[in-house]
Protein backbone atom coordinates (compact mmCIF):
# COMPACT_ATOMS: atom_id res chain seq x y z
CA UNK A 1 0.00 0.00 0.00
CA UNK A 2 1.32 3.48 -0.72
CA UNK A 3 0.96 5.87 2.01
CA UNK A 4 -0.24 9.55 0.75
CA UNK A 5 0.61 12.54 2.99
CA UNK A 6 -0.52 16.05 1.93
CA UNK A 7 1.48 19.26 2.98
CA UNK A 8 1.43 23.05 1.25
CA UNK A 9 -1.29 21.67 -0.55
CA UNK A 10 0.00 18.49 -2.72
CA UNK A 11 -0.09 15.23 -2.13
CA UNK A 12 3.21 13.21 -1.97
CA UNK A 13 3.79 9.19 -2.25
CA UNK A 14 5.90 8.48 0.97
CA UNK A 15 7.19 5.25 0.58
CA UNK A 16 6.76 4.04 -3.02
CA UNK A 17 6.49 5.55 -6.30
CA UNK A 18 4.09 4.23 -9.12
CA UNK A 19 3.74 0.48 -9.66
CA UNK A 20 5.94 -0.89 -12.67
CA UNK A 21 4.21 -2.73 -15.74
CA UNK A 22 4.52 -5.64 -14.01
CA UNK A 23 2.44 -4.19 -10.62
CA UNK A 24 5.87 -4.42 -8.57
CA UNK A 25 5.79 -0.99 -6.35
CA UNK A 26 9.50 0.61 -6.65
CA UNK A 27 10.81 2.74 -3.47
CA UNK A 28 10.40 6.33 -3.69
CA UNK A 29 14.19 7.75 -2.80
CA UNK A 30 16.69 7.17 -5.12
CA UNK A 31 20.39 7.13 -4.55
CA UNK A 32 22.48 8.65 -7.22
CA UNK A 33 25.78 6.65 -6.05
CA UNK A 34 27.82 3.74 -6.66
CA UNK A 35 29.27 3.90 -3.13
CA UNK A 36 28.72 1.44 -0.71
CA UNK A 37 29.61 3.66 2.13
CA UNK A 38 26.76 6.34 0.90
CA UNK A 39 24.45 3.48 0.88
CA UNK A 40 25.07 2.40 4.36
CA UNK A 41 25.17 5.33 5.48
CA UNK A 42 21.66 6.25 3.81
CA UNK A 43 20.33 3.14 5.02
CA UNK A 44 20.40 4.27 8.51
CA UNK A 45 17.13 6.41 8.20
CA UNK A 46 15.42 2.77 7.88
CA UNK A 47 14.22 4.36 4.68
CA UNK A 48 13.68 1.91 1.59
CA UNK A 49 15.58 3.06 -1.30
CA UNK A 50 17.16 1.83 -4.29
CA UNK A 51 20.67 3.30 -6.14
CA UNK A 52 21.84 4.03 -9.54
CA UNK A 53 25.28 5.48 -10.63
CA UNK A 54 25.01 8.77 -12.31
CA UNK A 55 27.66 9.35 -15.31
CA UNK A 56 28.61 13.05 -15.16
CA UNK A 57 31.68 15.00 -15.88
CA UNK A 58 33.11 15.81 -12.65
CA UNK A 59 36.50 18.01 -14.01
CA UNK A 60 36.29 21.44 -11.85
CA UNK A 61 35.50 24.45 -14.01
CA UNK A 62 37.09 27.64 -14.43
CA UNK A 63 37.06 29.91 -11.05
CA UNK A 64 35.26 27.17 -9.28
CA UNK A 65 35.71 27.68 -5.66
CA UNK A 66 35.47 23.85 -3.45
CA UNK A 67 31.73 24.78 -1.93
CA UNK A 68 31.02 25.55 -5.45
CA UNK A 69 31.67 21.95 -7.27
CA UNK A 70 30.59 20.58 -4.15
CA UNK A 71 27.22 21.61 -4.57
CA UNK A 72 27.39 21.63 -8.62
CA UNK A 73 28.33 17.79 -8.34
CA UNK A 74 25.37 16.88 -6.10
CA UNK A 75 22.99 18.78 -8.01
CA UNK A 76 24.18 17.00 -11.38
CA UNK A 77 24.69 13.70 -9.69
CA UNK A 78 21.00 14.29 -8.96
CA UNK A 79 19.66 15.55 -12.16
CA UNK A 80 21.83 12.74 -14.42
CA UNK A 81 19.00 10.23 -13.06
CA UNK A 82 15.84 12.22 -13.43
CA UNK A 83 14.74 11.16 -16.98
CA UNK A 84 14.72 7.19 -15.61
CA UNK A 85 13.02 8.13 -12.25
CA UNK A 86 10.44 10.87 -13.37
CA UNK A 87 8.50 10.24 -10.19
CA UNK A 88 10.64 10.07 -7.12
CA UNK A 89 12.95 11.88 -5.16
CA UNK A 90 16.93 11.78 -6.13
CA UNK A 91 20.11 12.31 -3.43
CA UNK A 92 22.81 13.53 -5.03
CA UNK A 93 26.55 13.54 -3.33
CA UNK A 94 29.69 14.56 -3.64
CA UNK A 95 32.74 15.71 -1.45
CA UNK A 96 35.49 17.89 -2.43
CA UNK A 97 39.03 18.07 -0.47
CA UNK A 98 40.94 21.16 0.01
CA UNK A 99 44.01 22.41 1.44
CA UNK A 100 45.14 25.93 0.77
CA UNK A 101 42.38 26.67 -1.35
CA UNK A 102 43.89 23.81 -3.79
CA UNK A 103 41.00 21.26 -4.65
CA UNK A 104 42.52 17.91 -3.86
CA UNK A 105 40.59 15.08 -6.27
CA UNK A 106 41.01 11.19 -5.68
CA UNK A 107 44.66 10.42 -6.55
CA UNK A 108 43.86 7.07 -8.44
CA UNK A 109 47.37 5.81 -7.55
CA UNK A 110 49.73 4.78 -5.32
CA UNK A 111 52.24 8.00 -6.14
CA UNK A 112 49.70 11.24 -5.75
CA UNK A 113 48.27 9.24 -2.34
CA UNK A 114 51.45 9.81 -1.04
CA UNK A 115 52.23 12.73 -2.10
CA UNK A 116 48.78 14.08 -0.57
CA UNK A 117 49.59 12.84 2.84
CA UNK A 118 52.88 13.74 3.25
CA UNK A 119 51.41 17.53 1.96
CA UNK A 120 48.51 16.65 4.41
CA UNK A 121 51.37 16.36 7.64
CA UNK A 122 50.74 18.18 10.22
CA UNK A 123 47.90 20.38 8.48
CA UNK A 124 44.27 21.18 8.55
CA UNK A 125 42.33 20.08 5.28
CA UNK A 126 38.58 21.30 4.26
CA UNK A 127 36.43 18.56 3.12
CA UNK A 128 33.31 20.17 1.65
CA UNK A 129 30.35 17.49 0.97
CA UNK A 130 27.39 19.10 -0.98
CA UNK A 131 23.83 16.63 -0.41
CA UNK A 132 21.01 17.72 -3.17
CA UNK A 133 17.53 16.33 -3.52
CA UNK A 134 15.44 16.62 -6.48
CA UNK A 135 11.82 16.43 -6.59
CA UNK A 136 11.26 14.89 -9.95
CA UNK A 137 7.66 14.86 -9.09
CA UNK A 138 8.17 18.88 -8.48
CA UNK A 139 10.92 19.81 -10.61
CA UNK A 140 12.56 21.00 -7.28
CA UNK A 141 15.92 20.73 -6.07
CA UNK A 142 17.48 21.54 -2.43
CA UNK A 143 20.97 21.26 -2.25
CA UNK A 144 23.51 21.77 0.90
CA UNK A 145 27.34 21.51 1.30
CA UNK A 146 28.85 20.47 4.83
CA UNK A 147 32.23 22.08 5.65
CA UNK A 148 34.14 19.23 8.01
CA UNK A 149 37.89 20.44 9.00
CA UNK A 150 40.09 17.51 9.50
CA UNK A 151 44.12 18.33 11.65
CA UNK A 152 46.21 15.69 10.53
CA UNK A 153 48.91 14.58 12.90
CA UNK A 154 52.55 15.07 11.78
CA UNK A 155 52.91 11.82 9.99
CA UNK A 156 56.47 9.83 8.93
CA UNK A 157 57.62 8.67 6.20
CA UNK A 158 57.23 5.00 7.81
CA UNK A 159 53.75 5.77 8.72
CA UNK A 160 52.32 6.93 5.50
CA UNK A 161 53.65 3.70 3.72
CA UNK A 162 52.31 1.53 6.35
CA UNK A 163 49.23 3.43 5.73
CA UNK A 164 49.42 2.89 2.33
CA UNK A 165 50.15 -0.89 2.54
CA UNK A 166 47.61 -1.54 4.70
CA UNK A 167 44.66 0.99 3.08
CA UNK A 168 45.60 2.36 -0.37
CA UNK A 169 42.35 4.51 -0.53
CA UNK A 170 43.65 5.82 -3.81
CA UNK A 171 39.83 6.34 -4.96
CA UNK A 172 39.19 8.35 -2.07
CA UNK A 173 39.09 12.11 -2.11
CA UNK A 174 41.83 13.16 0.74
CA UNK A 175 43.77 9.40 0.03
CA UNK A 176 41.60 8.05 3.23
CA UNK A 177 38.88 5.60 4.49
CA UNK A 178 37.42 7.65 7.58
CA UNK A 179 35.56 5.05 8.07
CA UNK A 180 38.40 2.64 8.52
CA UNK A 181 42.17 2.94 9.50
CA UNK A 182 41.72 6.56 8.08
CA UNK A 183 40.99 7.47 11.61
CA UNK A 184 44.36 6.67 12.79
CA UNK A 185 45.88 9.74 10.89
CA UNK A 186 44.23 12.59 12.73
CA UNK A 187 44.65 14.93 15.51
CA UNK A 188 41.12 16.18 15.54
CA UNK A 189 37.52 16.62 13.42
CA UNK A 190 35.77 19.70 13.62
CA UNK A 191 32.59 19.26 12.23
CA UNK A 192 28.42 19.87 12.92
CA UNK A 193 27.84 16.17 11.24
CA UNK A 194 30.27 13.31 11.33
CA UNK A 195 28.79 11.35 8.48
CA UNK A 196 29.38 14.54 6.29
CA UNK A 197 33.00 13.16 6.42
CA UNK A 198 32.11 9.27 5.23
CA UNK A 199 30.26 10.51 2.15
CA UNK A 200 26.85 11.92 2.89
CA UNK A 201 25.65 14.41 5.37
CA UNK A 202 22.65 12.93 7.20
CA UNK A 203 21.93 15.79 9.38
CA UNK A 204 20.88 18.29 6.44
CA UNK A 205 19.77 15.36 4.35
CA UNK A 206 17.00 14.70 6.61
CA UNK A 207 16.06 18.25 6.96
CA UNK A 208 15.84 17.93 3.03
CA UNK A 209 13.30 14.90 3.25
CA UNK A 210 11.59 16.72 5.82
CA UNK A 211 10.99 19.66 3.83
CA UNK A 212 9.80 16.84 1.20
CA UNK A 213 7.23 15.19 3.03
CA UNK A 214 9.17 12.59 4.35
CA UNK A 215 10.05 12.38 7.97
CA UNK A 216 12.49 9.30 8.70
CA UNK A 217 11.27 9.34 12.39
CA UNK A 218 7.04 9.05 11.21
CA UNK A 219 7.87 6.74 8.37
């Protein structure tokens, strides 16, 4: 059965969008992700959902400040699914490292992950992590970027290899799993939301849903 709220006037399917040809009723929420952490993480509002992986360009543009692509990445993450899911509600993510004001992307090898930590020593890096929501239904989208600061102890040359043997996160922004050994690299976190850091802010994401119709805590 598909529960029906109504709020500002329109009526929203909660739980599950339209039935499919074959009478099968498909969650509402979409996740526009291929990451497993995302989807755990998601899967904590006890929400059902199901996930696609968007295909977007994600090279920075011209004068783009971190926040900026942050929020631009979510919002296209987002939008890349909207033609397949015409009646539901898309998350978009994305999170952005900087140091310096220098975006920092996924080093993809062994090389640039070192070279990121040893720059990281010792230092405080920005990790922005834009969340967006689009109301296919609505042709609305909400978007928010998390700013988590991260002090990085003063690491050796011994200890980032180790690191690296033991977790080459070299497709993870920052060259880290804070989820896993990642951890044992810091000083401190300063930060309003500490799953902002593993991929996906719930704090504002729920606020988003809220704002939606949905309510994790009434569902």
């Amino acid at each position: 059965m598909t529960d029906i709220t109504v709020k500002n006037g329109y009526s929203a399917s909660l739980r599950f969008s339209p039935p499919t040809a074959s009478g099968a009723m498909m969650p509402l929420i979409v996740l526009a992700s291929s990451s497993s952490s995302r989807r755990e993480l998601l899967g904590r509002l006890g929400l059902p959902f199901q996930h696609h992986s968007p295909d977007i360009d994600e090279t920075p543009r011209a004068g783009e400040t971190p926040r900026m692509l942050a929020e631009r990445l979510s919002r296209e993450k987002a939008q890349a699914l909207a033609e397949h899911y015409p009646h539901h509600l898309i998350i978009g993510s994305d999170q952005v490292v900087s140091i310096d004001d220098d975006l920092l992307g996924k080093p993809g090898n062994l090389n640039r992950a070192r070279q990121q930590l040893q720059r990281f020593s010792g230092r405080r890096i920005h990790f922005l992590t834009g969340v967006a929501l689009l109301d296919t239904r609505r042709h609305h989208c909400d978007t928010f970027v998390d700013l988590t600061s991260v002090d990085v102890r003063s690491l050796g040359p011994e200890e980032i290899e180790g690191y690296l043997i033991k977790e080459p996160a070299i497709d993870n922004a920052g060259s880290f799993y804070m989820e896993k050994l990642g951890t044992a690299l810091f000083e401190g976190i300063h930060t309003s939301d500490p799953s902002a850091l593993i991929g996906l802010p719930l704090i504002a994401l729920c606020r988003l849903l809220r704002d939606a119709g949905i309510n994790p805590l009434l569902e």
